[in-house]
C-alpha atoms as a PDB file:
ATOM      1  CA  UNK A   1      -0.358  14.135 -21.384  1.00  0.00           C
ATOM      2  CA  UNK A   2       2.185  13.405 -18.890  1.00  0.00           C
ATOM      3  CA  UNK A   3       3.629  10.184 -17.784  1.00  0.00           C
ATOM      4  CA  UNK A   4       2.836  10.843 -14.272  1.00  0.00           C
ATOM      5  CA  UNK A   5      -0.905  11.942 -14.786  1.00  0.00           C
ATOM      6  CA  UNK A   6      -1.379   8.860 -17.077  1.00  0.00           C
ATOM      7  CA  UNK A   7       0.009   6.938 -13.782  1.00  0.00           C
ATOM      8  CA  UNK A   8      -2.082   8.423 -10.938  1.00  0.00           C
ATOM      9  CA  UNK A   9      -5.611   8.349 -13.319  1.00  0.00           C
ATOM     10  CA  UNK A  10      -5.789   5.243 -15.111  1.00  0.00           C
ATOM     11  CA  UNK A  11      -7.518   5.521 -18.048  1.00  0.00           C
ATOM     12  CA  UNK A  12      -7.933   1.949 -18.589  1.00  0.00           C
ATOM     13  CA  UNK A  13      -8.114  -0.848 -15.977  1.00  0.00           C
ATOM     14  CA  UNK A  14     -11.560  -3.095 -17.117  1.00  0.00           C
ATOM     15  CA  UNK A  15     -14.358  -2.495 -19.002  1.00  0.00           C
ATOM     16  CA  UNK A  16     -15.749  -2.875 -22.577  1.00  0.00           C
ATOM     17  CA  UNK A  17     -13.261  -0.245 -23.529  1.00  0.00           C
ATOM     18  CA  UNK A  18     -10.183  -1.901 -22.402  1.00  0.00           C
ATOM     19  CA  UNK A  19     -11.225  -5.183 -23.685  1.00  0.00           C
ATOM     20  CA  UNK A  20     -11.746  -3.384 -26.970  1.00  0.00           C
ATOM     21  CA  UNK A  21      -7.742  -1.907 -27.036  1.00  0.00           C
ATOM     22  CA  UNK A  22      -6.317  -5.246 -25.430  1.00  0.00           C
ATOM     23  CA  UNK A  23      -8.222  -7.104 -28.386  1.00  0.00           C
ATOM     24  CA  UNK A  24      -6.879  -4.677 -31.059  1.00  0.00           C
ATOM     25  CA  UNK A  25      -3.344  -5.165 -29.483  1.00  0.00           C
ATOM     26  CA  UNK A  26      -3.628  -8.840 -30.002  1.00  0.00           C
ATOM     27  CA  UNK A  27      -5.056  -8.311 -33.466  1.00  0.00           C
ATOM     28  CA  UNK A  28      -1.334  -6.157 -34.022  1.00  0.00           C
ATOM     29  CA  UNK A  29       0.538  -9.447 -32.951  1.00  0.00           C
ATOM     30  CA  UNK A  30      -1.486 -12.123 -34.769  1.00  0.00           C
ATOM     31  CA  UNK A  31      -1.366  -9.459 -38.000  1.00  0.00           C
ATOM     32  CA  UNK A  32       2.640  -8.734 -37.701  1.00  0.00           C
ATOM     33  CA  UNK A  33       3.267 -12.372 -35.923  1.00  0.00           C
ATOM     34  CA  UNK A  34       6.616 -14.128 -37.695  1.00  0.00           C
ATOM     35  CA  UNK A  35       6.459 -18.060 -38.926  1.00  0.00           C
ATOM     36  CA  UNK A  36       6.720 -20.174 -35.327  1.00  0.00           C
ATOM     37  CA  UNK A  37      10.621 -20.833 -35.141  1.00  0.00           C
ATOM     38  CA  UNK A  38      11.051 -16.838 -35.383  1.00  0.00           C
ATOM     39  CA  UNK A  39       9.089 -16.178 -32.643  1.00  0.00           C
ATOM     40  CA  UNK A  40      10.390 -18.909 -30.148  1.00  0.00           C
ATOM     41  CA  UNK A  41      11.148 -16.927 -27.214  1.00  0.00           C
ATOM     42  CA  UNK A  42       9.914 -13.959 -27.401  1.00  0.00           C
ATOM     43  CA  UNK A  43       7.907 -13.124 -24.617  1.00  0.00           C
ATOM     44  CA  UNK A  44       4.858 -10.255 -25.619  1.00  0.00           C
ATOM     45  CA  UNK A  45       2.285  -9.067 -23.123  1.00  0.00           C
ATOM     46  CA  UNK A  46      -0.325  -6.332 -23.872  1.00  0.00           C
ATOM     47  CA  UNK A  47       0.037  -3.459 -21.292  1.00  0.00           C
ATOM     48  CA  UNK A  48      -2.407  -0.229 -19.987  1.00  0.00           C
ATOM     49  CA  UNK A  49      -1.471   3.226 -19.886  1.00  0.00           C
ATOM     50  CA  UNK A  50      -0.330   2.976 -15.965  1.00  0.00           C
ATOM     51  CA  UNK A  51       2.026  -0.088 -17.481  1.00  0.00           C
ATOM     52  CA  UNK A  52      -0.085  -2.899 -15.402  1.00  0.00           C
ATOM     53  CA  UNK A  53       0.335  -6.112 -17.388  1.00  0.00           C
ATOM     54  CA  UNK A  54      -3.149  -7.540 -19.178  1.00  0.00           C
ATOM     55  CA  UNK A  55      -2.540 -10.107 -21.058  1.00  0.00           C
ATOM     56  CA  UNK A  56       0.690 -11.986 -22.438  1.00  0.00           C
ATOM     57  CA  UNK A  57       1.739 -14.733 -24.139  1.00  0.00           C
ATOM     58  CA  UNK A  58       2.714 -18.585 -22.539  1.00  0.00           C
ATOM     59  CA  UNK A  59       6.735 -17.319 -23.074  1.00  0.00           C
ATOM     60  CA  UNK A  60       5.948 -14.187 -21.104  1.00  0.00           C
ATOM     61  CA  UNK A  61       4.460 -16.373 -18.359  1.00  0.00           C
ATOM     62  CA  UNK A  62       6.810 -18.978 -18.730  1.00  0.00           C
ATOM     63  CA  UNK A  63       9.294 -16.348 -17.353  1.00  0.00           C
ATOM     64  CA  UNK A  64       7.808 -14.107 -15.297  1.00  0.00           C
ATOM     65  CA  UNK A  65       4.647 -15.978 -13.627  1.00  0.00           C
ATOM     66  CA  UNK A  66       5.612 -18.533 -10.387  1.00  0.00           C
ATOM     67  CA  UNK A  67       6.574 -21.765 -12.161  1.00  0.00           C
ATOM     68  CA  UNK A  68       3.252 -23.144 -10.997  1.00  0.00           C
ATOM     69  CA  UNK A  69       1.171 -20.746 -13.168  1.00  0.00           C
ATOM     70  CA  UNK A  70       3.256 -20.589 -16.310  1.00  0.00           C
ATOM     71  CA  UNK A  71       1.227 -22.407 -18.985  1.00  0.00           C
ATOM     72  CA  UNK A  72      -1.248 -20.007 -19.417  1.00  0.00           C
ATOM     73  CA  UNK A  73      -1.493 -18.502 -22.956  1.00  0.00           C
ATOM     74  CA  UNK A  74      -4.046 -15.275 -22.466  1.00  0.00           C
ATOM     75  CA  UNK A  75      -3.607 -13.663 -25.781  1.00  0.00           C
ATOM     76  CA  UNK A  76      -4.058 -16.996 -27.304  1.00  0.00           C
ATOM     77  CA  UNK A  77      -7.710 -16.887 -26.139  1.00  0.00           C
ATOM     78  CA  UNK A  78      -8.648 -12.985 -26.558  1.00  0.00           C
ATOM     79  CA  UNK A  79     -11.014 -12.958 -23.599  1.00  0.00           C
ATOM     80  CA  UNK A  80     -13.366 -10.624 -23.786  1.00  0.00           C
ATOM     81  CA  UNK A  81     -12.660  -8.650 -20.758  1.00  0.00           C
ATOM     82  CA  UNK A  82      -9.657  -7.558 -20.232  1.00  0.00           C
ATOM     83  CA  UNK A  83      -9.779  -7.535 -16.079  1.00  0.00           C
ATOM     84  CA  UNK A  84      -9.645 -11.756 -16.867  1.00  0.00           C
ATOM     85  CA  UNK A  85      -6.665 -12.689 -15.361  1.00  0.00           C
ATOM     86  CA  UNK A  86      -4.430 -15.254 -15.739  1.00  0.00           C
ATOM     87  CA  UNK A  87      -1.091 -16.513 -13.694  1.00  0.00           C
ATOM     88  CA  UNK A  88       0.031 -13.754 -10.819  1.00  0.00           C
ATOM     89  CA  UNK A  89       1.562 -11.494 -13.300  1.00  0.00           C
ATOM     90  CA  UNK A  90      -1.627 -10.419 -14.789  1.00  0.00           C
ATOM     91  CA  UNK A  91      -2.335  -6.991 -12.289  1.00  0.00           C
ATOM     92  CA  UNK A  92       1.287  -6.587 -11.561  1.00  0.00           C
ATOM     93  CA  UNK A  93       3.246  -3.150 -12.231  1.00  0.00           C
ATOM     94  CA  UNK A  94       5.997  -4.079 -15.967  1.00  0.00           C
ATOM     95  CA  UNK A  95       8.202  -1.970 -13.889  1.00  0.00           C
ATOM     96  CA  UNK A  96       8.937  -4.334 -11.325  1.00  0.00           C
ATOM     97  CA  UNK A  97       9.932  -7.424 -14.008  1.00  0.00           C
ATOM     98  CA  UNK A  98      12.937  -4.992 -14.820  1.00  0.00           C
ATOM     99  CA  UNK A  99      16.008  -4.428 -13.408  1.00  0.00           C
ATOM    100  CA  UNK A 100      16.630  -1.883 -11.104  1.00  0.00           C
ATOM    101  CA  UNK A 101      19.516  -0.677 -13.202  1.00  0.00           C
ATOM    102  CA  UNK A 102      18.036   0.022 -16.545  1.00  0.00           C
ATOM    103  CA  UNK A 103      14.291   0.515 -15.393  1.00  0.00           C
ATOM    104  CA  UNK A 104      15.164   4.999 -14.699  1.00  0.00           C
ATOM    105  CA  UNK A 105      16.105   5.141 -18.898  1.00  0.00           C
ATOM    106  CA  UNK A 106      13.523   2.537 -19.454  1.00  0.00           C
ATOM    107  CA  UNK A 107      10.211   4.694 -17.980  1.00  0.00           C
ATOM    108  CA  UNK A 108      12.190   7.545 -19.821  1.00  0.00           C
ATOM    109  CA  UNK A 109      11.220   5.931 -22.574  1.00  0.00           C
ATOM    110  CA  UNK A 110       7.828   4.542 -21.844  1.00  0.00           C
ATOM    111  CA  UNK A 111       6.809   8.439 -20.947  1.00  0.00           C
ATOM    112  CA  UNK A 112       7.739   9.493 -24.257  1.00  0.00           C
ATOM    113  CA  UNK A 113       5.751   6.541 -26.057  1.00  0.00           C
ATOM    114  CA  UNK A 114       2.299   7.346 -23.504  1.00  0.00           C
ATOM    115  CA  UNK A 115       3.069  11.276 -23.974  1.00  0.00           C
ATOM    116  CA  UNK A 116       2.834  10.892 -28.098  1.00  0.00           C
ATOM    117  CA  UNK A 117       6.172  11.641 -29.141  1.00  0.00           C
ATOM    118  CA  UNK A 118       6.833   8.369 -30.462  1.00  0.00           C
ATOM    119  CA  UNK A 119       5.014   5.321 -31.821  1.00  0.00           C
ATOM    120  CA  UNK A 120       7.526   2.959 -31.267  1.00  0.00           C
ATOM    121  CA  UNK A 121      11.083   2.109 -29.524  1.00  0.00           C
ATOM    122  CA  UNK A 122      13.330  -0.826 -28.934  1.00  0.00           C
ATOM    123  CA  UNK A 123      16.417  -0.787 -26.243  1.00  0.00           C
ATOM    124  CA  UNK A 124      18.208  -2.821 -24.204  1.00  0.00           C
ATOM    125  CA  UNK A 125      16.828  -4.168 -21.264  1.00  0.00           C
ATOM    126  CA  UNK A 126      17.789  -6.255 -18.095  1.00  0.00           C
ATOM    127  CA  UNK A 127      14.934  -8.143 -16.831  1.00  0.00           C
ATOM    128  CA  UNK A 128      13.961 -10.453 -13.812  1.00  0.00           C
ATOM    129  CA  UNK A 129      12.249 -13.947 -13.948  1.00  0.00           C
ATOM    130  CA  UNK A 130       9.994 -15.241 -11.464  1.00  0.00           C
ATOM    131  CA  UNK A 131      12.618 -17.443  -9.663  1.00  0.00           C
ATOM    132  CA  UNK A 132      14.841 -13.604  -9.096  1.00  0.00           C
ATOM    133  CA  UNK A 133      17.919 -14.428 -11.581  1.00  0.00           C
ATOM    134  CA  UNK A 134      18.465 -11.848 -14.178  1.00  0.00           C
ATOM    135  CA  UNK A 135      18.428 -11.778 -18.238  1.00  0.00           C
ATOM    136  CA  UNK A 136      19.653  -9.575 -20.937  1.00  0.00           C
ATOM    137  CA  UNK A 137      17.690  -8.921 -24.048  1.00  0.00           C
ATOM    138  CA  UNK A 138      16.068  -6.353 -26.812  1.00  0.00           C
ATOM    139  CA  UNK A 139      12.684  -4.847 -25.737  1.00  0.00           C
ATOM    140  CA  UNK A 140      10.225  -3.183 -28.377  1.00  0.00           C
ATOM    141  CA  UNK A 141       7.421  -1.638 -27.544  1.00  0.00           C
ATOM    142  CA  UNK A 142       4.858  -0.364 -29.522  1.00  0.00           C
ATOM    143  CA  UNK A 143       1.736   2.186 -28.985  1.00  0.00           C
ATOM    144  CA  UNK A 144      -2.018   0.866 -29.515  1.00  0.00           C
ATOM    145  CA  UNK A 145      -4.203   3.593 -30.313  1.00  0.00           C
ATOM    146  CA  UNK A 146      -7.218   3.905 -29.290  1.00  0.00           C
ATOM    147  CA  UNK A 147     -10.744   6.111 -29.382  1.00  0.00           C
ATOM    148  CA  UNK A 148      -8.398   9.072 -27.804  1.00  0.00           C
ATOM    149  CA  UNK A 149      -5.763  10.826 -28.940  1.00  0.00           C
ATOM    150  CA  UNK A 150      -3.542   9.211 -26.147  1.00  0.00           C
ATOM    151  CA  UNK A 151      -2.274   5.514 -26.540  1.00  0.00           C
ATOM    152  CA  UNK A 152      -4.809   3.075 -24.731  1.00  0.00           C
ATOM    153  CA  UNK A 153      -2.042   0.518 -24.364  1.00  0.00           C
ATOM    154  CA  UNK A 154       1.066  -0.629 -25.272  1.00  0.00           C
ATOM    155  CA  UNK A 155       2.216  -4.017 -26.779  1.00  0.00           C
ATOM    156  CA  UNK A 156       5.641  -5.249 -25.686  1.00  0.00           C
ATOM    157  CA  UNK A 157       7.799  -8.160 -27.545  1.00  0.00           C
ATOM    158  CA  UNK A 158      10.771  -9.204 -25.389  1.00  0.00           C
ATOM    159  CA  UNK A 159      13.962 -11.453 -27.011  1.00  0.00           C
ATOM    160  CA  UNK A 160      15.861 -12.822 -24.442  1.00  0.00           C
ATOM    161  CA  UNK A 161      19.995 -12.483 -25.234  1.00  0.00           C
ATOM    162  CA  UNK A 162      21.635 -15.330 -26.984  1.00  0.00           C
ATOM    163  CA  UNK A 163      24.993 -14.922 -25.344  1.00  0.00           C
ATOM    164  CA  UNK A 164      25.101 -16.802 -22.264  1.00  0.00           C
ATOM    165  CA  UNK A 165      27.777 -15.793 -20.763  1.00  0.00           C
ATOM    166  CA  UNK A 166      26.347 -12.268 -21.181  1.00  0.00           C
ATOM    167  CA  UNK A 167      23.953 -12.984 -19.113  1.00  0.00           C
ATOM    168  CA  UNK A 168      26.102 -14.748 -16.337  1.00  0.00           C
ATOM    169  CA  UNK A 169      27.047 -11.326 -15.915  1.00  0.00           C
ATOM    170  CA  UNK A 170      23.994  -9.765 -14.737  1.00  0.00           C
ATOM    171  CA  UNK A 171      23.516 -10.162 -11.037  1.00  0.00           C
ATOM    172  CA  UNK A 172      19.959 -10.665  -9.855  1.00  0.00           C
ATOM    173  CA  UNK A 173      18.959  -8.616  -6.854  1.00  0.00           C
ATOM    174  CA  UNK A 174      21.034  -9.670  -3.526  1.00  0.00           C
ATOM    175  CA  UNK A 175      22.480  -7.222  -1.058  1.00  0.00           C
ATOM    176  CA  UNK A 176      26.087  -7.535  -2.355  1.00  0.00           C
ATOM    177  CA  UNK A 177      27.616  -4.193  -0.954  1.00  0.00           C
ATOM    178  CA  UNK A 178      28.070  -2.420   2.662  1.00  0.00           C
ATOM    179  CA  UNK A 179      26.842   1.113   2.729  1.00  0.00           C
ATOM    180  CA  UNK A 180      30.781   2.432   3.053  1.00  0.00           C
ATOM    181  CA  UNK A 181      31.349  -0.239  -0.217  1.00  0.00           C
ATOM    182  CA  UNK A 182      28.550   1.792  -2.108  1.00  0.00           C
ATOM    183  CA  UNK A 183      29.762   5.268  -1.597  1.00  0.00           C
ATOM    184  CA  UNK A 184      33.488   4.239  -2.425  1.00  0.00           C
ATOM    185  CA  UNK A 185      32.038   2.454  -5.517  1.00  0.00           C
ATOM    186  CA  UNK A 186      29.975   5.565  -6.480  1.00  0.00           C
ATOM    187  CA  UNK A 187      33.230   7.858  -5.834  1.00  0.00           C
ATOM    188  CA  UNK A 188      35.662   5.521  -8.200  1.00  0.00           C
ATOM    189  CA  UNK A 189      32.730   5.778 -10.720  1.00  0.00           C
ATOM    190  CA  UNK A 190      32.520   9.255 -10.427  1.00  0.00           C
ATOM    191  CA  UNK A 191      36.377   9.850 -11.219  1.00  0.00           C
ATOM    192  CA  UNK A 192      37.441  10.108  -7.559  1.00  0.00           C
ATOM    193  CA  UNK A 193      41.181   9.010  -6.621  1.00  0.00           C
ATOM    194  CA  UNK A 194      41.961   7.802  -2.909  1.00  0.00           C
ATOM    195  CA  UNK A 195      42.196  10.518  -1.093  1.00  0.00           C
ATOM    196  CA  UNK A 196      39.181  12.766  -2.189  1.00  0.00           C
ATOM    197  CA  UNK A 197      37.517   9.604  -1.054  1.00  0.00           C
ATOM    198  CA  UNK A 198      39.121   9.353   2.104  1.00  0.00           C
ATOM    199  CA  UNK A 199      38.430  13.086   2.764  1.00  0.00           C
ATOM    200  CA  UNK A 200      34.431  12.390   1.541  1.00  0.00           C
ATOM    201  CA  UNK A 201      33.992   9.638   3.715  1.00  0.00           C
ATOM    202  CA  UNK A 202      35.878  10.314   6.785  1.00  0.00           C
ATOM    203  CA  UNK A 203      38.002   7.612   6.259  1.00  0.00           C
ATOM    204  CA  UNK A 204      41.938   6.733   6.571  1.00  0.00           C
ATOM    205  CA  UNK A 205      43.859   6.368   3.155  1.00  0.00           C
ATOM    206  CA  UNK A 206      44.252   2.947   4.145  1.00  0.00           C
ATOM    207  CA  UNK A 207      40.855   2.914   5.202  1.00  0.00           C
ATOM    208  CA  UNK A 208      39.830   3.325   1.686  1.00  0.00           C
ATOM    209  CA  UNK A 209      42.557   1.212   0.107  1.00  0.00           C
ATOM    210  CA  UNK A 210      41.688  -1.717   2.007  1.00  0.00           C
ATOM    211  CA  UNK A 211      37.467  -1.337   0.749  1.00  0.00           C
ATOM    212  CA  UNK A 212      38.636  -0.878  -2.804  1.00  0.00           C
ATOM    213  CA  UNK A 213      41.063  -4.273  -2.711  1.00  0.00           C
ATOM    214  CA  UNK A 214      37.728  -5.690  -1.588  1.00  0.00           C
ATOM    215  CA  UNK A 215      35.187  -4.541  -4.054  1.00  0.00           C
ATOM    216  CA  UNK A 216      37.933  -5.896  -6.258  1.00  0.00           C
ATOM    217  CA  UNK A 217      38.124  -9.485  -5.079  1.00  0.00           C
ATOM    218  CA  UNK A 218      34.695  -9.139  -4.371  1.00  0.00           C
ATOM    219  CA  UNK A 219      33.469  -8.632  -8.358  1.00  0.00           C
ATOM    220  CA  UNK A 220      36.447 -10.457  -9.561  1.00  0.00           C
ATOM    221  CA  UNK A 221      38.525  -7.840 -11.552  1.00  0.00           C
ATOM    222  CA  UNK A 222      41.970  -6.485 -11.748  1.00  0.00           C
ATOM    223  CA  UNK A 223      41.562  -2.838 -11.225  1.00  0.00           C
ATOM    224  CA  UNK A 224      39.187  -0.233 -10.806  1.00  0.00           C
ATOM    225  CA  UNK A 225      38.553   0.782 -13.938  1.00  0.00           C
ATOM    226  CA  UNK A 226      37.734  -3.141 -14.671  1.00  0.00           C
ATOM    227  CA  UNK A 227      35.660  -2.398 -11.140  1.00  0.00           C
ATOM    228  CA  UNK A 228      33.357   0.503 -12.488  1.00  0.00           C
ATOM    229  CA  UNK A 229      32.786  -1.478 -16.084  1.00  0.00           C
ATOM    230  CA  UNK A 230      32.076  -4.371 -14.397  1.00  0.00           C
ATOM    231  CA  UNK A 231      29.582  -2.556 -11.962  1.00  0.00           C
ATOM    232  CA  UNK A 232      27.811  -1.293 -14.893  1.00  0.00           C
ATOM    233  CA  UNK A 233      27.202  -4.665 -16.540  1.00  0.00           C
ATOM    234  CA  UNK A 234      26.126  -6.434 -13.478  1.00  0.00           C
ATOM    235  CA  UNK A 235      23.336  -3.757 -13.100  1.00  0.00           C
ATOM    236  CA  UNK A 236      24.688  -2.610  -9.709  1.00  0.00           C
ATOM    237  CA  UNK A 237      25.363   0.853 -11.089  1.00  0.00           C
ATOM    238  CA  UNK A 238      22.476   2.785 -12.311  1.00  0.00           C
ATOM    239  CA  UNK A 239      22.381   3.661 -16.012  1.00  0.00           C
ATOM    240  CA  UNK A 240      21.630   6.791 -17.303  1.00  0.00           C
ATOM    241  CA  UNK A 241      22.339   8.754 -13.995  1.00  0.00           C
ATOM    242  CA  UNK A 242      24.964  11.179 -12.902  1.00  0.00           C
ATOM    243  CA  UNK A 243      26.493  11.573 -10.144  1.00  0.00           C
ATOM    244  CA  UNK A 244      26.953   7.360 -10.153  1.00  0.00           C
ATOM    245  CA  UNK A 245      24.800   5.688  -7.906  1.00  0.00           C
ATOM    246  CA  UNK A 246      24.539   1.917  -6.449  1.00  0.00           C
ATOM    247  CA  UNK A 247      20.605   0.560  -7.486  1.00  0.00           C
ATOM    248  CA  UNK A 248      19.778   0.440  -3.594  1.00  0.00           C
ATOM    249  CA  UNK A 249      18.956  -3.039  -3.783  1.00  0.00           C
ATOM    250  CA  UNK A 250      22.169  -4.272  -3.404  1.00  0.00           C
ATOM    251  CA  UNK A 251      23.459  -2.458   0.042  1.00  0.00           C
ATOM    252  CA  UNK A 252      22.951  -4.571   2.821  1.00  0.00           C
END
């Protein structure tokens, strides 16, 4: 079945049946859980076929949830129905806890896990906490079957990135660029010299010169190959896209 159909009809949202999958999903992390000191960290949240968040852990909340609802722990208590909700980020859309960069590759992913083609992935992901700052980690996700042939749900284990710095790197969600700034970004990215650019964009040589020395002082590097490798790891770039284009959250 395909992604999108799974999408627009839910096949589970509340009910005995979904309280039957989100249970067996939380029997698959008690039943593969890791001694305590493992598994500090890792945030793991139970998720339906559309990708709405269910249930989750206290370290899933603890990141994700407003800071005044963080303490839950809902697969600690296996409620019986699955519509029980705890925190705000029970009901909300996964999609929207991950970075705009990464999130196209990441549903790539996600519609071959729903569609059947695989059980299982990991990858890299770029996610956003409650408070809007971003984090790098490893993501697995893993299919729950069910009574149909399709997954019912899918459990996801999150790791947060050790490397600090790393993660200084990735720039939450702020309108960093002009619209001109984007397009002469996407143009270096895409191999461009000045004055293709110039002729693209209507714009003097100089014209162009002078928005590239500020991109540069603007992300700190030396040149613009430093410029497009530096876009890319800040998230501002999209991954997995060509031609390049800036994640639309960051024009002004």
């Amino acid at each position: 079945m395909k992604f999108s159909a799974l999408v627009d009809s839910p096949q589970i949202s509340t009910g005995r049946s979904a309280a039957g999958t989100v249970a067996t999903a939380v029997a698959t992390v008690r039943r593969d859980a890791r001694p305590p000191s493992d598994r500090q960290g890792v945030c793991m949240a139970v998720l339906d076929p559309t990708l709405t968040i269910r249930q989750a852990t206290q370290d899933f909340f603890r990141n994700f949830a407003t800071p005044d609802e963080s303490g839950a722990d809902v697969l600690a208590g296996a409620p019986s129905d699955s519509s029980t909700t705890a925190p705000d980020i029970c009901g909300r859309d996964f999609r929207e806890l991950v970075h705009p960069s990464v999130r196209q590759p990441l549903m790539r992913q996600f519609e071959r896990l729903l569609s059947g083609r695989c059980d299982r992935f990991s990858a890299h992901v770029v996610a956003l906490r409650s408070e809007g700052d971003a984090f790098t980690g490893s993501l697995t996700a893993t299919a729950v079957s069910g009574y149909a042939p399709d997954p019912a749900a899918v459990l996801v284990m999150m790791r947060p990135g050790q490397n600090a710095e790393g993660e200084a790197v990735v720039a939450p969600r702020k309108k960093l660029l002009s619209e001109i700034d984007a397009r002469i970004l996407e143009g270096i990215a895409a191999g461009l010299s000045t004055i293709p650019l110039a002729s693209r964009l209507y714009l003097s040589r100089q014209g162009v010169e002078y928005h590239v020395t500020g991109l540069l002082r603007k992300l700190k590097v030396p040149n613009r190959a430093a410029l497009v490798s530096r876009a890319y790891a800040m998230g501002v770039l999209t991954v997995g896209t060509w031609p390049p284009r800036v994640v639309e959250g960051f024009i002004k």
